[in-house]
Protein backbone atom coordinates (compact mmCIF):
# COMPACT_ATOMS: atom_id res chain seq x y z
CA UNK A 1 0.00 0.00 0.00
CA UNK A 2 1.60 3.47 -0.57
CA UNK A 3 1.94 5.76 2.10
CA UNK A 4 0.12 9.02 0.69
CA UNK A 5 -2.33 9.98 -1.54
CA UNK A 6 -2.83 12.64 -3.91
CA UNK A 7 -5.29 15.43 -2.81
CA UNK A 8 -6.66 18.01 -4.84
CA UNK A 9 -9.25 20.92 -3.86
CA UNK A 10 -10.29 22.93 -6.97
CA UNK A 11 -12.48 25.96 -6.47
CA UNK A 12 -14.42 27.61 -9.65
CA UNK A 13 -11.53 30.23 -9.48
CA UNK A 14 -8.20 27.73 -9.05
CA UNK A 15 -7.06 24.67 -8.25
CA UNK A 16 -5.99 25.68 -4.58
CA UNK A 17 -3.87 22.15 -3.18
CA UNK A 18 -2.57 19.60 -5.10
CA UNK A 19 0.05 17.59 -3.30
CA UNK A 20 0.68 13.97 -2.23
CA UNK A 21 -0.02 13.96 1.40
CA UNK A 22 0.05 11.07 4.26
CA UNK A 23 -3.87 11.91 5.57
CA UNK A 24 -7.16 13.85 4.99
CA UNK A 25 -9.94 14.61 7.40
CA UNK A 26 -12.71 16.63 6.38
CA UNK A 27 -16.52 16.80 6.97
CA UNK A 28 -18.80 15.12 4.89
CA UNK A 29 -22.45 15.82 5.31
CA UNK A 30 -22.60 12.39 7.16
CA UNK A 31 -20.01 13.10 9.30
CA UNK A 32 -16.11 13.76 9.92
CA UNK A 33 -13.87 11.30 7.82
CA UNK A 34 -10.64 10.29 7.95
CA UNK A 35 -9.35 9.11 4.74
CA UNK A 36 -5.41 7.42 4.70
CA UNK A 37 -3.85 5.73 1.28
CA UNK A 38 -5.76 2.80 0.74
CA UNK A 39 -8.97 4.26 1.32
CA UNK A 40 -12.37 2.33 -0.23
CA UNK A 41 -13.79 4.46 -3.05
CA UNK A 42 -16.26 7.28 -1.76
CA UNK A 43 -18.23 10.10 -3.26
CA UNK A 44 -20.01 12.35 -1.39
CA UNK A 45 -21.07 15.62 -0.43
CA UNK A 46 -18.71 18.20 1.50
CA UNK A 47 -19.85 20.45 4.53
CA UNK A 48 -18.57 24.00 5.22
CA UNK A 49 -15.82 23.71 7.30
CA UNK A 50 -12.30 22.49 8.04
CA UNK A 51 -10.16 20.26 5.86
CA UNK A 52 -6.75 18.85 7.89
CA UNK A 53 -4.10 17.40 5.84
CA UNK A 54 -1.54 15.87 7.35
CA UNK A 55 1.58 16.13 5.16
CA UNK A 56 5.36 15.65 6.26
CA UNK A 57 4.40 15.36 9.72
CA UNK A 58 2.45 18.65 9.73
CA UNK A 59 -0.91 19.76 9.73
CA UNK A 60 -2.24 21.97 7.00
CA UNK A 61 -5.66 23.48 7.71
CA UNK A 62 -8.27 24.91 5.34
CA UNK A 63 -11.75 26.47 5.82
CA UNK A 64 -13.94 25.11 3.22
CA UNK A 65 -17.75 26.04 1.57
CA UNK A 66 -19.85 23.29 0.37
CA UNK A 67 -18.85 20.89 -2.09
CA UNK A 68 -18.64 17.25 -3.14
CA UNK A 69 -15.96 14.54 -2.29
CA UNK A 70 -13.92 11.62 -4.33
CA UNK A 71 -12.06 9.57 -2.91
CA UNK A 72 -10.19 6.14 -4.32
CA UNK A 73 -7.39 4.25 -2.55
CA UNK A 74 -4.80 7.00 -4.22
CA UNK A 75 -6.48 9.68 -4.75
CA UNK A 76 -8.65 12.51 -2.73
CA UNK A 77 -10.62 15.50 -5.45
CA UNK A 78 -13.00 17.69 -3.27
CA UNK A 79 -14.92 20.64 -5.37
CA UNK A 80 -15.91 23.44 -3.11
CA UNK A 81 -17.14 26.49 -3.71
CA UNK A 82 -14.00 28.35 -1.30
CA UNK A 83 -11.09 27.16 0.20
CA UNK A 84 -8.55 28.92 1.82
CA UNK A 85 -5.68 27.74 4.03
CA UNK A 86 -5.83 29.11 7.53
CA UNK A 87 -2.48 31.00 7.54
CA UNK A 88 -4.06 33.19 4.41
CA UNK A 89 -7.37 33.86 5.93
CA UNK A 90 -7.83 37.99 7.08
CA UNK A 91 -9.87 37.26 10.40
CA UNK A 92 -10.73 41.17 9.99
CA UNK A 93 -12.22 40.62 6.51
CA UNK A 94 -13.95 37.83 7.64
CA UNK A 95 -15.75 39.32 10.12
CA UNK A 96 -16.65 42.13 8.57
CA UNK A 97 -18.43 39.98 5.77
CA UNK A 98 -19.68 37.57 8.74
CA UNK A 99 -21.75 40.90 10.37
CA UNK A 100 -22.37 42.33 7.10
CA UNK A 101 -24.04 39.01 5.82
CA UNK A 102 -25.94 38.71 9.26
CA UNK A 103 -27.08 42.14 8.44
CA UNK A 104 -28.07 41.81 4.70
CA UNK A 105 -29.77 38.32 6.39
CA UNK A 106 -32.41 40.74 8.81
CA UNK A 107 -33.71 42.23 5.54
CA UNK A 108 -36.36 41.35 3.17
CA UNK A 109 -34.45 39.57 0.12
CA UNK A 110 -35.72 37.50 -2.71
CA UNK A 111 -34.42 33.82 -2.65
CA UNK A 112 -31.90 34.26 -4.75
CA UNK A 113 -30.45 36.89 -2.64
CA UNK A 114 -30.96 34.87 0.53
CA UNK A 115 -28.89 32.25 -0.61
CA UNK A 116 -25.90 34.00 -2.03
CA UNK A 117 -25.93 36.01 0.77
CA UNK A 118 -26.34 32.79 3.22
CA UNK A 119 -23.55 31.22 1.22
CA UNK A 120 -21.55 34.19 2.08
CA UNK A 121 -22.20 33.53 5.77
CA UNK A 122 -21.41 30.26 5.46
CA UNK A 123 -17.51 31.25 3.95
CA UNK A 124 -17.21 33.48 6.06
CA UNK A 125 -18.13 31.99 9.70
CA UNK A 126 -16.22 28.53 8.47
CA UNK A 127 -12.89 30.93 7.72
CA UNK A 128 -13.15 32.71 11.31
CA UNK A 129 -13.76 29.19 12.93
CA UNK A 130 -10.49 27.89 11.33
CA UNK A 131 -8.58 30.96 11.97
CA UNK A 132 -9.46 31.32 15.80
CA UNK A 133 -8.91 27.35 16.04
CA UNK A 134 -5.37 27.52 14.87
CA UNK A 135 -3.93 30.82 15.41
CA UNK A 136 -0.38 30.96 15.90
């Protein structure tokens, strides 16, 4: 069995990590996973959150939107709508867009609006978790 895996996380802007690493964990809408080389095949659907990635004996975290999952015994493809690792994320920014969603959100919007601007919530709230979580 090999001892990584190749992840890659591709937003509709770029692909943001591709590297052979030694583990992923991420939340699926089921759950947390932890996927290592080897790993039975697996699609499914990606919660906002964190993705850790264990690579070289270090762990790489990410704040992730929505998205959908691969996974086969070598490889790990996740398609998100943001990703951003947490030693890029501008906790300033991101709260400012967390309290400016929140206040779009108290206002009467169509549906459309709603959900981009609930997506934007979303982004935003996952990159401050990540942030706060693993400050250095």
């Amino acid at each position: 069995m090999a001892s990584t895996l190749q992840l890659e996380i591709v937003t509709p802007e770029a692909k943001v990590f591709s590297e052979n690493v030694e583990m992923v964990t991420l939340a699926g809408v089921e759950g947390e996973m932890g996927i290592l080389p080897g790993h039975e095949p697996v699609m499914t659907q990606l919660a906002a959150g964190e993705i850790n990635v264990r690579k070289d004996g270090k762990n790489i975290f990410l704040a992730v939107g929505d998205g959908f999952v691969q996974i086969t015994g070598e490889r790990v493809a996740v398609l998100t709508d943001m990703a951003v690792k947490a030693d890029d994320i501008d906790e300033v920014k991101a709260e400012e867009a967390q309290k400016k969603a929140e206040a779009r959100l108290a206002q009467k919007l169509s549906d459309e609006e709603t959900a981009t601007v609930h997506a934007a919530l979303v982004h935003a709230t996952a990159q401050l978790n990540v942030k706060r979580r693993h400050k250095k």
